[in-house]
Each structure stands twice: as structure tokens, then as C-alpha cells.
PDB file of N, CA and C in Angstrom:
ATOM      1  N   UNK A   1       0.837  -1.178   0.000  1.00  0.00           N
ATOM      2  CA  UNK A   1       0.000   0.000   0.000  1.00  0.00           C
ATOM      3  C   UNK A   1       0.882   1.242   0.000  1.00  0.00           C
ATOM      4  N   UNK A   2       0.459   2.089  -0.846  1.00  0.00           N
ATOM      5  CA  UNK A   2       1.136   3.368  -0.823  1.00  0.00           C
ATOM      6  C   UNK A   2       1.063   4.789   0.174  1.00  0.00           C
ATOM      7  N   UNK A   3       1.964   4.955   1.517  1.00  0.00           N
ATOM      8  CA  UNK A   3       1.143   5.631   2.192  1.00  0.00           C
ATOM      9  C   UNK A   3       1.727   6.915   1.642  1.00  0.00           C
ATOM     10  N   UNK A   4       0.689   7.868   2.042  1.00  0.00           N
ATOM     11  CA  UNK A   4       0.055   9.235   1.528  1.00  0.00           C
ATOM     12  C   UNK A   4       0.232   9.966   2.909  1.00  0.00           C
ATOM     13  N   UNK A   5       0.776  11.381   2.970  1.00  0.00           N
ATOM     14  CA  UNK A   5       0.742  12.278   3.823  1.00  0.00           C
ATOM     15  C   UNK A   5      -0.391  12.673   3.944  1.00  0.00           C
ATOM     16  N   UNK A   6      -1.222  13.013   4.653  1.00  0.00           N
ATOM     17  CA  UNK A   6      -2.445  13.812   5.010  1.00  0.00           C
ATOM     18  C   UNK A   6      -2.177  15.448   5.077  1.00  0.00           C
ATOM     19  N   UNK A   7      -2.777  16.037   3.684  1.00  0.00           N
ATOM     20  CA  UNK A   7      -2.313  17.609   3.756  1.00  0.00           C
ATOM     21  C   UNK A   7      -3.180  18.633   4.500  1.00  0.00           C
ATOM     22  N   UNK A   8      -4.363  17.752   4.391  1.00  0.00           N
ATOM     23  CA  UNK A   8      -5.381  18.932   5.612  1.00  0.00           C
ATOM     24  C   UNK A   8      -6.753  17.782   5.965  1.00  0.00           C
ATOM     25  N   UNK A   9      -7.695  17.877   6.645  1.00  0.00           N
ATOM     26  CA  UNK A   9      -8.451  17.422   7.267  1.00  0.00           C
ATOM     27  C   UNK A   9      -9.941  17.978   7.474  1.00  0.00           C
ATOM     28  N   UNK A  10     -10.994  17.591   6.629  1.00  0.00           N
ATOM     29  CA  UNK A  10     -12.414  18.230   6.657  1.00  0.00           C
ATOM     30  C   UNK A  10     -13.220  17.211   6.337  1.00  0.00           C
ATOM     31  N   UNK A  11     -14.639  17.290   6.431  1.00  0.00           N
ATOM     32  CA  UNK A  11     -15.537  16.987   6.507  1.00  0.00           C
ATOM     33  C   UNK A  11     -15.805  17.140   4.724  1.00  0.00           C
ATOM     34  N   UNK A  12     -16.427  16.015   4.293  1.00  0.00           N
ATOM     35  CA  UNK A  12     -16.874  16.227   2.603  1.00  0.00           C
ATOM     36  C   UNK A  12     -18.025  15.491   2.601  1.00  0.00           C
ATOM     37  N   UNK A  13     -19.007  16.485   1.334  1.00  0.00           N
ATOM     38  CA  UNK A  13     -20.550  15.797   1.447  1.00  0.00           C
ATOM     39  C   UNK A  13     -20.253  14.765   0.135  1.00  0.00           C
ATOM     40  N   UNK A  14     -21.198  14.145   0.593  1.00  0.00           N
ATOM     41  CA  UNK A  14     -21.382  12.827  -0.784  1.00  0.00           C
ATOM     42  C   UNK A  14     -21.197  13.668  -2.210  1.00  0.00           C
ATOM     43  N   UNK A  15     -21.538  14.841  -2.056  1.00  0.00           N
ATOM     44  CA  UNK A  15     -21.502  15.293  -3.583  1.00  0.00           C
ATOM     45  C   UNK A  15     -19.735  15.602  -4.126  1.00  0.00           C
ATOM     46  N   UNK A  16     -19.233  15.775  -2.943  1.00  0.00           N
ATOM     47  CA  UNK A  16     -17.578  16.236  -3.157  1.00  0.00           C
ATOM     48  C   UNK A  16     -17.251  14.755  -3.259  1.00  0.00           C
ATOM     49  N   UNK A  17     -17.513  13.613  -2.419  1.00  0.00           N
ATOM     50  CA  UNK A  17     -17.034  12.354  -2.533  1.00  0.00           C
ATOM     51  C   UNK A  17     -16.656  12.098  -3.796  1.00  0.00           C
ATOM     52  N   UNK A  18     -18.088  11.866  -4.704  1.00  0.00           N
ATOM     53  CA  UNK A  18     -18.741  11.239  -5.912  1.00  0.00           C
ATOM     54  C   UNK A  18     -17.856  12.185  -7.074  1.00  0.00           C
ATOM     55  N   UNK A  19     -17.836  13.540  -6.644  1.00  0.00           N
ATOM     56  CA  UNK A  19     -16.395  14.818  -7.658  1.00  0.00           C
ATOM     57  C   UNK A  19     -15.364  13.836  -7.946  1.00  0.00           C
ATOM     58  N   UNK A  20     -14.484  13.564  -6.595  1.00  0.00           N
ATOM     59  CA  UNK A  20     -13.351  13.502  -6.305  1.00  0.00           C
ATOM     60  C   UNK A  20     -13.205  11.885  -6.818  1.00  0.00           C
ATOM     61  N   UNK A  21     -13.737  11.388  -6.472  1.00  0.00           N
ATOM     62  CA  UNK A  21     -13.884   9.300  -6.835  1.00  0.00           C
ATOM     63  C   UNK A  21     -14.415   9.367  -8.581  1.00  0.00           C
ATOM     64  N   UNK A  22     -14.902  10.620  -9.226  1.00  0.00           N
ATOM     65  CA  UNK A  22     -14.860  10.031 -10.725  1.00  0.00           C
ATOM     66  C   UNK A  22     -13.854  10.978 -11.504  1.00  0.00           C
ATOM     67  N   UNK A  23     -13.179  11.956 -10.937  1.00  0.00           N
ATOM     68  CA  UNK A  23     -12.161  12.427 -11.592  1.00  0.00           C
ATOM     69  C   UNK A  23     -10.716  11.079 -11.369  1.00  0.00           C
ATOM     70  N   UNK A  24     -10.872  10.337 -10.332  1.00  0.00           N
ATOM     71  CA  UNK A  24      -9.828   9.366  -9.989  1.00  0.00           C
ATOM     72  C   UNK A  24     -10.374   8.469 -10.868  1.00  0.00           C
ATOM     73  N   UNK A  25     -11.364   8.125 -11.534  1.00  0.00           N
ATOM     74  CA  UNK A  25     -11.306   7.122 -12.437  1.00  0.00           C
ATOM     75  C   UNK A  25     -11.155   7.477 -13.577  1.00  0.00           C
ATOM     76  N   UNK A  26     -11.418   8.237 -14.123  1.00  0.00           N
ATOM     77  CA  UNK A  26     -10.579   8.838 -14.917  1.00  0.00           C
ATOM     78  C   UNK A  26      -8.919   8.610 -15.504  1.00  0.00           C
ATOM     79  N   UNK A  27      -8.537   8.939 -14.008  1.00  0.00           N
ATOM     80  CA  UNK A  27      -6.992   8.484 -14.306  1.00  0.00           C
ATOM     81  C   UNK A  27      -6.243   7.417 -14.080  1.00  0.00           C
ATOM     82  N   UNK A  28      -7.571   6.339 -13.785  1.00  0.00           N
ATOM     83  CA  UNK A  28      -7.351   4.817 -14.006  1.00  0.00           C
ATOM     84  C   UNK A  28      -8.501   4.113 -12.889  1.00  0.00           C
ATOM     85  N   UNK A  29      -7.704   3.036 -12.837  1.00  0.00           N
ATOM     86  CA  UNK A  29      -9.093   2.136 -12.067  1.00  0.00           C
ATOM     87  C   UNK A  29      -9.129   2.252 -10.647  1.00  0.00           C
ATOM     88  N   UNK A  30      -9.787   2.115 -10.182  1.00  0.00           N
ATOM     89  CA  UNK A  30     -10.002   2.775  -8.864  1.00  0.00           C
ATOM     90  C   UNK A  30      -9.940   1.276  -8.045  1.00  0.00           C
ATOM     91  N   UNK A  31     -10.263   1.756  -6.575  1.00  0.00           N
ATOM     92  CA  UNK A  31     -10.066  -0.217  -5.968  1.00  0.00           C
ATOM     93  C   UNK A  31     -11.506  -0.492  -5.409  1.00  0.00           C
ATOM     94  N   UNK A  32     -11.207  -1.668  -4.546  1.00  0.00           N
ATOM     95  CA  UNK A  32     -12.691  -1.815  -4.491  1.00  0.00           C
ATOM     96  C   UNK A  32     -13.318  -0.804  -3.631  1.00  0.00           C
ATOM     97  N   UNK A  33     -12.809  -0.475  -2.632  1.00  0.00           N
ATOM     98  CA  UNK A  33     -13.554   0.307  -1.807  1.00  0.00           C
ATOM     99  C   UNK A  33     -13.713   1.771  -2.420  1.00  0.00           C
ATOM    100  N   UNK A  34     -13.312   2.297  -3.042  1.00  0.00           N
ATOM    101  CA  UNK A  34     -13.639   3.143  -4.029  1.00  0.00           C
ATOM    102  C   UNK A  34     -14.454   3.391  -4.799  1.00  0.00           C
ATOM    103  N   UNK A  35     -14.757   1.861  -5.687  1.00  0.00           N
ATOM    104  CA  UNK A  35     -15.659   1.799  -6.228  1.00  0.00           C
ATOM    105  C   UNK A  35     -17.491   1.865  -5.568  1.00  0.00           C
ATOM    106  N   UNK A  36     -17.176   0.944  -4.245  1.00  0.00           N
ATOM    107  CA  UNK A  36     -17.963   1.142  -3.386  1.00  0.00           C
ATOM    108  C   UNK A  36     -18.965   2.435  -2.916  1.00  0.00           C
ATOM    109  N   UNK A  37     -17.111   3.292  -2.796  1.00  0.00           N
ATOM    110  CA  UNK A  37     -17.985   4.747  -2.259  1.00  0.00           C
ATOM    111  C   UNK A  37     -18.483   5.396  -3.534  1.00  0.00           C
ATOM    112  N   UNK A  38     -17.917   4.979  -4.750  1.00  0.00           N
ATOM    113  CA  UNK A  38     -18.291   5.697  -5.750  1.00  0.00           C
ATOM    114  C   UNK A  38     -20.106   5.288  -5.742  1.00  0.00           C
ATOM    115  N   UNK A  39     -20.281   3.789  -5.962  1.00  0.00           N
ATOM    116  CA  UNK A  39     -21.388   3.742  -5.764  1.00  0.00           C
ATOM    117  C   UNK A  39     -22.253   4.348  -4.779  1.00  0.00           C
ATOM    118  N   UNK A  40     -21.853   4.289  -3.658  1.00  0.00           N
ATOM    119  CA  UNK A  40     -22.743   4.643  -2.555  1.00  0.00           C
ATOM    120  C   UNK A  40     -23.110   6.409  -2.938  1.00  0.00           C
ATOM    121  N   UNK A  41     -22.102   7.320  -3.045  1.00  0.00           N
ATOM    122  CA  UNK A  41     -22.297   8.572  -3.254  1.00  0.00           C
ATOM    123  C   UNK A  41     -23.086   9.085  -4.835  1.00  0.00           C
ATOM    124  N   UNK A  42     -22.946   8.099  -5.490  1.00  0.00           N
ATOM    125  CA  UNK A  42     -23.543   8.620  -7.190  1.00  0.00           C
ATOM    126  C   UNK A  42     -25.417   7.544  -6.216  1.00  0.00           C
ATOM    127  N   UNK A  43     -25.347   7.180  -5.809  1.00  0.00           N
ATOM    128  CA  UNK A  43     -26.882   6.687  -5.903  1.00  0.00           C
ATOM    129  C   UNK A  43     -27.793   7.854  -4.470  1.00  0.00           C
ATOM    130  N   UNK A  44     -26.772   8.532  -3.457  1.00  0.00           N
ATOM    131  CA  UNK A  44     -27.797   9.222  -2.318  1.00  0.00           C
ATOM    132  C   UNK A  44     -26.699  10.283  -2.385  1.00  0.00           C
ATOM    133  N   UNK A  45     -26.222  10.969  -3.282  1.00  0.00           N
ATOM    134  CA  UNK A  45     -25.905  12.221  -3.150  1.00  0.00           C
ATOM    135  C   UNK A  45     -26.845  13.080  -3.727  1.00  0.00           C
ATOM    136  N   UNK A  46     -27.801  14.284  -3.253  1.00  0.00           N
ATOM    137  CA  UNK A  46     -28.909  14.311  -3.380  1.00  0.00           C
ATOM    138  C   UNK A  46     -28.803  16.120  -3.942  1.00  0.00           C
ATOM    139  N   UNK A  47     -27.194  16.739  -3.952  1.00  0.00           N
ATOM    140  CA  UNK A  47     -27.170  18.136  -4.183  1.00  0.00           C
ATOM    141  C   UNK A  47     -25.553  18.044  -5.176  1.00  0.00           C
ATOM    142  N   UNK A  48     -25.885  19.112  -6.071  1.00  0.00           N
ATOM    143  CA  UNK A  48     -24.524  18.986  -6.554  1.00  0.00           C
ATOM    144  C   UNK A  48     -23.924  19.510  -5.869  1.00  0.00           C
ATOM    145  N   UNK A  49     -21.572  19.375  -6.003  1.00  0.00           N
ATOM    146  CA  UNK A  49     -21.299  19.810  -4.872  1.00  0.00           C
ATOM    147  C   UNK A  49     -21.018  21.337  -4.515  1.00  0.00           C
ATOM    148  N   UNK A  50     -21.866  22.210  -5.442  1.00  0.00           N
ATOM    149  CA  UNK A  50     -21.936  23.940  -5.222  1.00  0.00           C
ATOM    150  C   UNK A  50     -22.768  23.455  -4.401  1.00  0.00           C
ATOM    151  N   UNK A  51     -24.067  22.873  -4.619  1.00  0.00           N
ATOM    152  CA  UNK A  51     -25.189  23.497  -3.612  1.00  0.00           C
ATOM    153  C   UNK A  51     -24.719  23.248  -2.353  1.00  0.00           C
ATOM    154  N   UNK A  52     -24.383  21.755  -2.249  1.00  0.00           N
ATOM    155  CA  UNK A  52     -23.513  21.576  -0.811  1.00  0.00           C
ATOM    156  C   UNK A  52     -22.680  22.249  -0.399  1.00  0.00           C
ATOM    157  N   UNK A  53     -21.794  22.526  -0.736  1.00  0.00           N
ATOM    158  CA  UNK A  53     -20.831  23.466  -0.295  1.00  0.00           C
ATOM    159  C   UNK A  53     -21.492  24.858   0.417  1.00  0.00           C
ATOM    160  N   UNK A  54     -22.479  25.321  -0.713  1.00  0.00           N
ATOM    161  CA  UNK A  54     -23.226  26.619   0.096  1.00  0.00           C
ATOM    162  C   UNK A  54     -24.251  26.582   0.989  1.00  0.00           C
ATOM    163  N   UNK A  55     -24.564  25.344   1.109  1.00  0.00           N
ATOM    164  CA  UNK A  55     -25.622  24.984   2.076  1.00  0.00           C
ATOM    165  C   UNK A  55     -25.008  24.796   3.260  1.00  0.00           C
ATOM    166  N   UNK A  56     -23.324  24.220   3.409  1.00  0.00           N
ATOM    167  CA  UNK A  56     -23.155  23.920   4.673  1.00  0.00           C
ATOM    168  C   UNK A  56     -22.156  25.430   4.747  1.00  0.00           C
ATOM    169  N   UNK A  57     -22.036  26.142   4.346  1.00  0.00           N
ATOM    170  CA  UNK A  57     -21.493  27.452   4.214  1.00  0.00           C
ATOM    171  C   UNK A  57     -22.820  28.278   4.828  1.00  0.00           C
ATOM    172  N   UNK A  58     -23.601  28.412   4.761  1.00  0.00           N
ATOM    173  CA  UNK A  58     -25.137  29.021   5.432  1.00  0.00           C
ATOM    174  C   UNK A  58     -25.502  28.386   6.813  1.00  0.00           C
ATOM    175  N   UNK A  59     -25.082  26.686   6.686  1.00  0.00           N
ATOM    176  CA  UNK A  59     -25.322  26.683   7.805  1.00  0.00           C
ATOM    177  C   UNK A  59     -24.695  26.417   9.003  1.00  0.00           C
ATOM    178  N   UNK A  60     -23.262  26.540   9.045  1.00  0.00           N
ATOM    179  CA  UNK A  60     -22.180  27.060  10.009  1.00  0.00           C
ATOM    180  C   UNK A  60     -22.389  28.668  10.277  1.00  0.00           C
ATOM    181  N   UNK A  61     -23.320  29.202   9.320  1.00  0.00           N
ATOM    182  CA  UNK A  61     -23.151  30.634  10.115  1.00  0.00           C
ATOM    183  C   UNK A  61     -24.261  30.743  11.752  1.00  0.00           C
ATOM    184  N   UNK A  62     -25.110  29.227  11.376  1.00  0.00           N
ATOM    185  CA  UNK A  62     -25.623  29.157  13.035  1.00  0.00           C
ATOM    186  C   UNK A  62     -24.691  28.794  13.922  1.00  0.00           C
ATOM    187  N   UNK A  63     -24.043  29.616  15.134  1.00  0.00           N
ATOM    188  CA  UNK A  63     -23.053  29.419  16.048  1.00  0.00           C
ATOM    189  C   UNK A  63     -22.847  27.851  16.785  1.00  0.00           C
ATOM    190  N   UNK A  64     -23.774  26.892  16.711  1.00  0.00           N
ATOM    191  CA  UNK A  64     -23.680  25.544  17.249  1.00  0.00           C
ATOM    192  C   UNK A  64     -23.798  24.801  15.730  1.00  0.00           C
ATOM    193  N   UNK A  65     -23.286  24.573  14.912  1.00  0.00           N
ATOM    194  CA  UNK A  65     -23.387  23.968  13.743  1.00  0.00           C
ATOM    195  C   UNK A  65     -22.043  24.003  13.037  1.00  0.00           C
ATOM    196  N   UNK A  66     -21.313  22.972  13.318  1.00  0.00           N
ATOM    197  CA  UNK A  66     -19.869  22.167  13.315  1.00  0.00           C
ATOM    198  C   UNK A  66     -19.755  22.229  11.693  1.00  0.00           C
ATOM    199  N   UNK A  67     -18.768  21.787  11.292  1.00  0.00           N
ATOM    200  CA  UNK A  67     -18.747  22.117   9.601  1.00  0.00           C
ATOM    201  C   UNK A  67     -18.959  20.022   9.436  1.00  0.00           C
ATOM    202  N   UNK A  68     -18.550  19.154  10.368  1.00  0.00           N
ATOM    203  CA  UNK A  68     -19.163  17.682  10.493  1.00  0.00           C
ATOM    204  C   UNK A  68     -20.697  17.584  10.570  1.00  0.00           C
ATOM    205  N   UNK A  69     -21.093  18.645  10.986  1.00  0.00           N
ATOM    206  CA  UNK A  69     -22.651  18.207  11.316  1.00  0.00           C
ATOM    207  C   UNK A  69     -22.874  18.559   9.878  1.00  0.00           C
ATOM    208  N   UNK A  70     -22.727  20.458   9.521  1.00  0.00           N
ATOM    209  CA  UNK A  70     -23.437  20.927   8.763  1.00  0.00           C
ATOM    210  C   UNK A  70     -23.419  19.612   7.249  1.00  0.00           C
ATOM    211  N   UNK A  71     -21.919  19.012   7.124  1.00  0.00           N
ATOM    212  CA  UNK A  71     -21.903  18.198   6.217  1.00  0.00           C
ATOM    213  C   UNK A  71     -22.949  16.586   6.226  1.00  0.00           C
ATOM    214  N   UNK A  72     -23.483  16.163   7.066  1.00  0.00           N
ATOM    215  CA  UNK A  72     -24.370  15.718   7.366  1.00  0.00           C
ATOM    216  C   UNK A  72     -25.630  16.153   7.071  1.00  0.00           C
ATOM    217  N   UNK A  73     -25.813  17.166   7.053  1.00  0.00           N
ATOM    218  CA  UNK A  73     -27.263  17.513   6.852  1.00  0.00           C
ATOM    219  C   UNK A  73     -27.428  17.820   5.389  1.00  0.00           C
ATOM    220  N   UNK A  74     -26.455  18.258   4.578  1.00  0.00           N
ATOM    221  CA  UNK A  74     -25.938  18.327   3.825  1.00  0.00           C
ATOM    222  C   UNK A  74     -26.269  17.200   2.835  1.00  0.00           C
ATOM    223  N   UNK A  75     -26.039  15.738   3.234  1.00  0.00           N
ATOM    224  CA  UNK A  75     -26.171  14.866   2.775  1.00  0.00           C
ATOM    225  C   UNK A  75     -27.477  14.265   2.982  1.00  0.00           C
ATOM    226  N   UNK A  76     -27.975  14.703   3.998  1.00  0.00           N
ATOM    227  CA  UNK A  76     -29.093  14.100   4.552  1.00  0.00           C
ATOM    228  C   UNK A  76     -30.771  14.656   4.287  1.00  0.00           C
ATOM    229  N   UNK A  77     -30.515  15.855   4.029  1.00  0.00           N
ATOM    230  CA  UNK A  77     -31.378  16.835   3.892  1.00  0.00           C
ATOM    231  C   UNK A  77     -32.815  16.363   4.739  1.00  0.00           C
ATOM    232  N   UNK A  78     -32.361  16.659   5.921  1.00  0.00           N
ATOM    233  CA  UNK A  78     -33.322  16.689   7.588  1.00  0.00           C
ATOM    234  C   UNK A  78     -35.191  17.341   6.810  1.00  0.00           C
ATOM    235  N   UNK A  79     -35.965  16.676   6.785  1.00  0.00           N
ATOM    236  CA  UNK A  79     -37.457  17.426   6.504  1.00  0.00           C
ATOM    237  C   UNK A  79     -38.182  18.085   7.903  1.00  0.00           C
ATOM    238  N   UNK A  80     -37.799  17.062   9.207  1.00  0.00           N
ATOM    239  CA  UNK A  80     -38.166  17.553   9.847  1.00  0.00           C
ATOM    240  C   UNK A  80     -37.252  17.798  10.881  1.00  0.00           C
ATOM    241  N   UNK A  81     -38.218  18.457  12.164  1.00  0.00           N
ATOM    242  CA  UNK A  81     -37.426  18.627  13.408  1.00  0.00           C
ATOM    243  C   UNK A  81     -36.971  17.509  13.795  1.00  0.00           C
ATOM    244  N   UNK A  82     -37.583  16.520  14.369  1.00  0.00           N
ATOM    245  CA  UNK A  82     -37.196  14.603  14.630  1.00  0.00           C
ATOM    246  C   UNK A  82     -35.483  14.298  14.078  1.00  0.00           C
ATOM    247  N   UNK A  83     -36.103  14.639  12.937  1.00  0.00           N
ATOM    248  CA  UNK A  83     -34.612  13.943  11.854  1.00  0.00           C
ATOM    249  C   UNK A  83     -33.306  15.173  12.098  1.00  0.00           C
ATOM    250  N   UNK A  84     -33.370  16.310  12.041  1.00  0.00           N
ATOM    251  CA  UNK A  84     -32.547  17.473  12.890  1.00  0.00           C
ATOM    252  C   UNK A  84     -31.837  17.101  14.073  1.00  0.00           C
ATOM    253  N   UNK A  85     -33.048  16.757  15.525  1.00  0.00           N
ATOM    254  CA  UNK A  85     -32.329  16.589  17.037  1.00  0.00           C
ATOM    255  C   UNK A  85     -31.444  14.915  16.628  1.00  0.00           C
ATOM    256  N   UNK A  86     -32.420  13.626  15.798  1.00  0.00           N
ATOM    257  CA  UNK A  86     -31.525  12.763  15.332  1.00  0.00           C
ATOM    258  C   UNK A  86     -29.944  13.248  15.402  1.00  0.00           C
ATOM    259  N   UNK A  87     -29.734  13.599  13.872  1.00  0.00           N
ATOM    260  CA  UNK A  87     -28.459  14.401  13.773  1.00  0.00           C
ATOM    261  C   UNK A  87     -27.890  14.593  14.792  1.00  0.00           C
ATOM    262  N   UNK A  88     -28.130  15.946  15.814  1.00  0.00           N
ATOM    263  CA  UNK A  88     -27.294  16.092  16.848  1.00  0.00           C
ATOM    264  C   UNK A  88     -27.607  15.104  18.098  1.00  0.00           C
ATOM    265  N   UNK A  89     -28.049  14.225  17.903  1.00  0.00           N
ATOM    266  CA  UNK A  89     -28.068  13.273  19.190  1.00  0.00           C
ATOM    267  C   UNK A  89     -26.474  12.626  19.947  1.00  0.00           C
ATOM    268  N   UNK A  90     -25.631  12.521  18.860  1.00  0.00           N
ATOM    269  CA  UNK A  90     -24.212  12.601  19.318  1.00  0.00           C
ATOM    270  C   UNK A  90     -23.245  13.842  19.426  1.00  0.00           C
ATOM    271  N   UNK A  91     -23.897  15.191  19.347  1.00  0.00           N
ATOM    272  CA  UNK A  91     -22.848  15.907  19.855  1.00  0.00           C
ATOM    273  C   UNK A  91     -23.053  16.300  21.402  1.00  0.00           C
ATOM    274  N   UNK A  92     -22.698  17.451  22.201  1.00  0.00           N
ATOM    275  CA  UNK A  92     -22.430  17.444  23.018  1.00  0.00           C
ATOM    276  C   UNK A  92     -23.470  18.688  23.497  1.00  0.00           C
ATOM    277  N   UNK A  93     -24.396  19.103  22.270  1.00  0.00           N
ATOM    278  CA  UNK A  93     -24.758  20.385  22.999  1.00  0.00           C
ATOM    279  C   UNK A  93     -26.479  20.130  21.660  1.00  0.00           C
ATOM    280  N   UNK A  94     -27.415  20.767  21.966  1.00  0.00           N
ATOM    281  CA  UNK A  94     -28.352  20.848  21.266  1.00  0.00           C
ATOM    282  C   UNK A  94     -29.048  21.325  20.681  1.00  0.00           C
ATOM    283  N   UNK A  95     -30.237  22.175  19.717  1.00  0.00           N
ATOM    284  CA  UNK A  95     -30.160  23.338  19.168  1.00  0.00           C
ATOM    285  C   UNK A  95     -31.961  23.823  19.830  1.00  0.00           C
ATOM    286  N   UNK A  96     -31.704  24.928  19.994  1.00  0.00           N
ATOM    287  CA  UNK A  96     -33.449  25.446  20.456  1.00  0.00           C
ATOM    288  C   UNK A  96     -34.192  25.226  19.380  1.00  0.00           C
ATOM    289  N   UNK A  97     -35.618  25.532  19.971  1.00  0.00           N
ATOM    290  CA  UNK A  97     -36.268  25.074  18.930  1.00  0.00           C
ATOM    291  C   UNK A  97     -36.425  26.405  17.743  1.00  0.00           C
ATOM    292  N   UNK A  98     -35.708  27.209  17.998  1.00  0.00           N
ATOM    293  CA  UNK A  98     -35.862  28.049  17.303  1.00  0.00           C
ATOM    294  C   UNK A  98     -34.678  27.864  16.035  1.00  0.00           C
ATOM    295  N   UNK A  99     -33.740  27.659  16.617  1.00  0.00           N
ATOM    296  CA  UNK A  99     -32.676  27.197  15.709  1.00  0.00           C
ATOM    297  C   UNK A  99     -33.138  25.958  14.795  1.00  0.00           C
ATOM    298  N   UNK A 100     -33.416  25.323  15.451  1.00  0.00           N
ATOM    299  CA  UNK A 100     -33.749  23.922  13.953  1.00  0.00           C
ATOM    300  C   UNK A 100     -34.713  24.338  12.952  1.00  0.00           C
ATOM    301  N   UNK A 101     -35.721  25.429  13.320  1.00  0.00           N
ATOM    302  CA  UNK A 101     -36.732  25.908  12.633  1.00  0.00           C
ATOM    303  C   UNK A 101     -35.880  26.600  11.251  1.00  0.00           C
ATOM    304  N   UNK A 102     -34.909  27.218  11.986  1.00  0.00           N
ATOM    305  CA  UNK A 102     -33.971  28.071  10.623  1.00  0.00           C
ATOM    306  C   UNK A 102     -33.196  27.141  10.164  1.00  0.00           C
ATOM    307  N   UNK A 103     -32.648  26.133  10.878  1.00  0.00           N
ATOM    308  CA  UNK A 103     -31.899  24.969  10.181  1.00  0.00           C
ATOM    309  C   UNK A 103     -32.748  24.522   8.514  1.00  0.00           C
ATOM    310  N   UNK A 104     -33.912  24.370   9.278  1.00  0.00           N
ATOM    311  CA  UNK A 104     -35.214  23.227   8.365  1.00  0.00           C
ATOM    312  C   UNK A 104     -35.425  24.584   7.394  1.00  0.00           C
ATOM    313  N   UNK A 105     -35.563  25.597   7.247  1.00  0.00           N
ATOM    314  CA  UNK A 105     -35.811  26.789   6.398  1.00  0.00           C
ATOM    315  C   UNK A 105     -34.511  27.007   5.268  1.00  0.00           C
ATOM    316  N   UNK A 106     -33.616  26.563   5.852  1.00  0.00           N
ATOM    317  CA  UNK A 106     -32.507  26.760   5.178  1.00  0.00           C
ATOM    318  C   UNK A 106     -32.405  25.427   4.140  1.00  0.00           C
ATOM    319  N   UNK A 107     -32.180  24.381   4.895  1.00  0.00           N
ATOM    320  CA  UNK A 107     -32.073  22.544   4.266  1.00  0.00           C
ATOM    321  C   UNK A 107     -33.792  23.058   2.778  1.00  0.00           C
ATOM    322  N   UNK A 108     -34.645  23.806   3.435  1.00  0.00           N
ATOM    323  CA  UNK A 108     -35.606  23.530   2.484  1.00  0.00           C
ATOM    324  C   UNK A 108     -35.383  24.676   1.538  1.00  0.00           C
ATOM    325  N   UNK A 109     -34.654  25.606   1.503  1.00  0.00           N
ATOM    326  CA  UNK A 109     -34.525  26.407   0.085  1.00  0.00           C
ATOM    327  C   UNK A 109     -33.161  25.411  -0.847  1.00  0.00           C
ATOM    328  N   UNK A 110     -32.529  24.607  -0.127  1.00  0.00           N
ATOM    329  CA  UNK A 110     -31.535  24.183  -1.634  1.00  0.00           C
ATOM    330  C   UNK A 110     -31.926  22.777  -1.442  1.00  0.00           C
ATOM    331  N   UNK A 111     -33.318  22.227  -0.857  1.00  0.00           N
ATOM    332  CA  UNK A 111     -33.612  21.391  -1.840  1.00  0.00           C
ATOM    333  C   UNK A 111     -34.741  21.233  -2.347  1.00  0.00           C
ATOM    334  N   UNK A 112     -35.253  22.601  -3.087  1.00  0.00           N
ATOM    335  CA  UNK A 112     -35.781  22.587  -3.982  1.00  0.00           C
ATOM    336  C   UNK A 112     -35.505  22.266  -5.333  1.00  0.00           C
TER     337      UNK A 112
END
């Protein structure tokens, strides 16, 4: 196996995955687990990766919304409140109900 330096460290939505895994096939064959994610991200990546990108760019500007979460929701596109507190059920802190309301306002203008 060829190891690789790690040049920086972030969070990527299925739509950057599915970018990044078919420009690599491109420049040859990819392995299995690759192919895997390729599959997994070309069948439930649900925004191209502008919209994602600006969706989780909008929604880190709510002060409790991690650029890991926002990429999650991102992928997930939350309809309701339920599926929102879901989401943060593993972090450490939780959002009012006023906040998920703008969360869910936001998730519902880019996926229209």
C-alpha cells in the first residue's frame, strides 16, 4: 500500500465524494472500496457539490453547527425537526427550537 501524507483534514458531502472518486477514475481504475464509495455517493448524493458546499457554508453561520454536522445535513437533507435533534443526538450540545426551525428553512430552500 502506498502511504500518503495527510495535507489537511475536513468533513466532505457525498456530492464532493462522488467529484473527487470520478475524476480518480478517470486516471485509471479505482479499488474496491472506491468503487464502493463511488457507488454509494452517485446513488444518495442528493445536491450537486456547489449546492452543498453553500448549504453547509449558510449553515455554520448558526453558532452551534460544526462544519461535520453541517456536512451531514448536507447529505441528509433533515425534513423535519425529529430527523434534525436525530443528527445532533451525538454531539455534546443541542439546538433550540428556534434554531432547527432556521436549520429546516434553510435545508428547504436548496432542496428545492
Amino acid at each position: 500500500m502506498i502511504e500518503k501524507e495527510s495535507v489537511s483534514n475536513r468533513p466532505a458531502t457525498l456530492a464532493e465524494v462522488k467529484e473527487v472518486l470520478e475524476e480518480r477514475k478517470k486516471e485509471g481504475e479505482l479499488g474496491f472500496e472506491q468503487q464502493t464509495a463511488l457507488a454509494y455517493a452517485t446513488k444518495y448524493a442528493k445536491l450537486s457539490k456547489k449546492k452543498a458546499a453553500e448549504l453547509m457554508e449558510e449553515l455554520q453561520k448558526i453558532n452551534k453547527v460544526k462544519p461535520t454536522v453541517a456536512a451531514k445535513i448536507a447529505d441528509i437533507l433533515p425534513k423535519n425537526s425529529d430527523q434534525i435533534r436525530l443528527i445532533f443526538a451525538n454531539e455534546r450540545y443541542s439546538l433550540s427550537a428556534e434554531e432547527i426551525k432556521e436549520v429546516l428553512k434553510i435545508v428547504e430552500k436548496y432542496s428545492k
